[in-house]
Protein backbone atom coordinates (compact mmCIF):
# COMPACT_ATOMS: atom_id res chain seq x y z
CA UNK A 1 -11.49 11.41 21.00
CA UNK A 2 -13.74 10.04 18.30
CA UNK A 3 -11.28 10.55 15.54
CA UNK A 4 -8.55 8.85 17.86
CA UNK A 5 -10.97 5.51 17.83
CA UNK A 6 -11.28 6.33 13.76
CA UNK A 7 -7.91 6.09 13.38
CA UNK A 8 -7.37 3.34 15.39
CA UNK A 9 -10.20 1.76 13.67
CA UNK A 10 -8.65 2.24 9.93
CA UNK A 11 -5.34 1.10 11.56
CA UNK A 12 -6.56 -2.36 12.46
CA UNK A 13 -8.41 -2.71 8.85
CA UNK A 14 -5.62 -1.75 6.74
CA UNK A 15 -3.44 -3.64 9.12
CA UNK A 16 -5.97 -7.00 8.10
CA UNK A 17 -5.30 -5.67 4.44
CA UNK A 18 -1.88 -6.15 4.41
CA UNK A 19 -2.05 -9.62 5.88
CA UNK A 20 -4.62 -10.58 3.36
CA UNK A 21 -3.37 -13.24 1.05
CA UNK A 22 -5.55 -12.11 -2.07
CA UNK A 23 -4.11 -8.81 -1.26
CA UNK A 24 -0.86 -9.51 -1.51
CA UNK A 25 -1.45 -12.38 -4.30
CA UNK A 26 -2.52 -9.30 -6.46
CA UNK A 27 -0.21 -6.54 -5.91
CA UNK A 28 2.61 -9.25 -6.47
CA UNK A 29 0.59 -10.09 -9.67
CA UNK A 30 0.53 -6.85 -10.66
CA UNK A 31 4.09 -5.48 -9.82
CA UNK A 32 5.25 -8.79 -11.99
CA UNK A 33 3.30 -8.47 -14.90
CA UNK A 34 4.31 -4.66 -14.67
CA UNK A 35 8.28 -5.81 -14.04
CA UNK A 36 7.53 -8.29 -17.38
CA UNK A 37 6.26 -5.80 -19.39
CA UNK A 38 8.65 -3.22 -19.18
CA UNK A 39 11.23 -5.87 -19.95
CA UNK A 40 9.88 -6.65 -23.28
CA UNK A 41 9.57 -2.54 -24.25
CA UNK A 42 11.72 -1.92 -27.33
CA UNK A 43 14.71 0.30 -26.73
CA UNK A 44 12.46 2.96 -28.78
CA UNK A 45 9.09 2.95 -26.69
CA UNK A 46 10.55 5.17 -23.35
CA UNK A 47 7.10 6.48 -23.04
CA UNK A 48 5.92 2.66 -22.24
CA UNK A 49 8.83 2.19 -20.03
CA UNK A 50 7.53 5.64 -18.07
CA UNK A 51 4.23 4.35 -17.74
CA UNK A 52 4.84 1.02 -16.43
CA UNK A 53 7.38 2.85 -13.81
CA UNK A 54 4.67 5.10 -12.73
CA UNK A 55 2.32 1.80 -12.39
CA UNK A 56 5.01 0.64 -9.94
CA UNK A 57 5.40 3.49 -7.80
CA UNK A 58 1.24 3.72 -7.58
CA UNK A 59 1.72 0.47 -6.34
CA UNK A 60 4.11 1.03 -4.20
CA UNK A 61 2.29 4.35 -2.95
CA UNK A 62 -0.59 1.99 -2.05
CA UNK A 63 1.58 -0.10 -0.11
CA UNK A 64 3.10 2.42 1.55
CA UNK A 65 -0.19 4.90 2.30
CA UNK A 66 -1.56 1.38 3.98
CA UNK A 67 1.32 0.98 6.48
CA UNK A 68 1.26 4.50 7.78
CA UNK A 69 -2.56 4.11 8.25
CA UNK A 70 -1.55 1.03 10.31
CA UNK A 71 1.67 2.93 12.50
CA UNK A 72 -1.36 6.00 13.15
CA UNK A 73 -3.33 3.53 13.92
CA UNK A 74 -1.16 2.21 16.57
CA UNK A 75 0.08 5.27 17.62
CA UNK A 76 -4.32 5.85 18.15
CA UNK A 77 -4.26 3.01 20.22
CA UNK A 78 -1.56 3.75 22.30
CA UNK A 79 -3.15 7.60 22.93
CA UNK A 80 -6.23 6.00 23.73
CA UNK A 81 -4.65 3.89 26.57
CA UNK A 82 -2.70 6.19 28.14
CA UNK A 83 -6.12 8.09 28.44
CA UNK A 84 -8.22 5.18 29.96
């Protein structure tokens, strides 16, 4: 049961994360300046392009790890319900 109330507990948090306004502010921030920079690689410099797509998908991986921390964490809260 206790790692049902963890999960529900790192649900709610990264749930808060993704509402956060600094947050957000920064991985939009981020995924722009990456966007900009890869737009001004020469035609020559693939290896920077790679990079900066990897940079992306990390971000997007962070993203993305935080919402399914928030769905287990409501599927947590739901278990823990239907046990009360």
């Amino acid at each position: 049961m206790s790692d049902l109330f963890m999960e529900k507990d790192r649900g709610a948090r990264a749930e808060a994360l993704l509402r956060d306004e600094t947050l957000l502010g920064a991985f939009d921030v981020l995924e722009n300046g990456y966007m900009d920079a890869w737009l001004q690689t020469t035609a020559r410099d693939a290896e920077g392009r790679e990079r900066l797509f990897l940079m992306v998908k990390t971000l997007h991986a962070v993203k993305s790890n935080l919402e399914e921390t928030v769905t287990t964490g409501k599927f947590a809260s739901m278990q823990l319900e239907q046990t009360e």
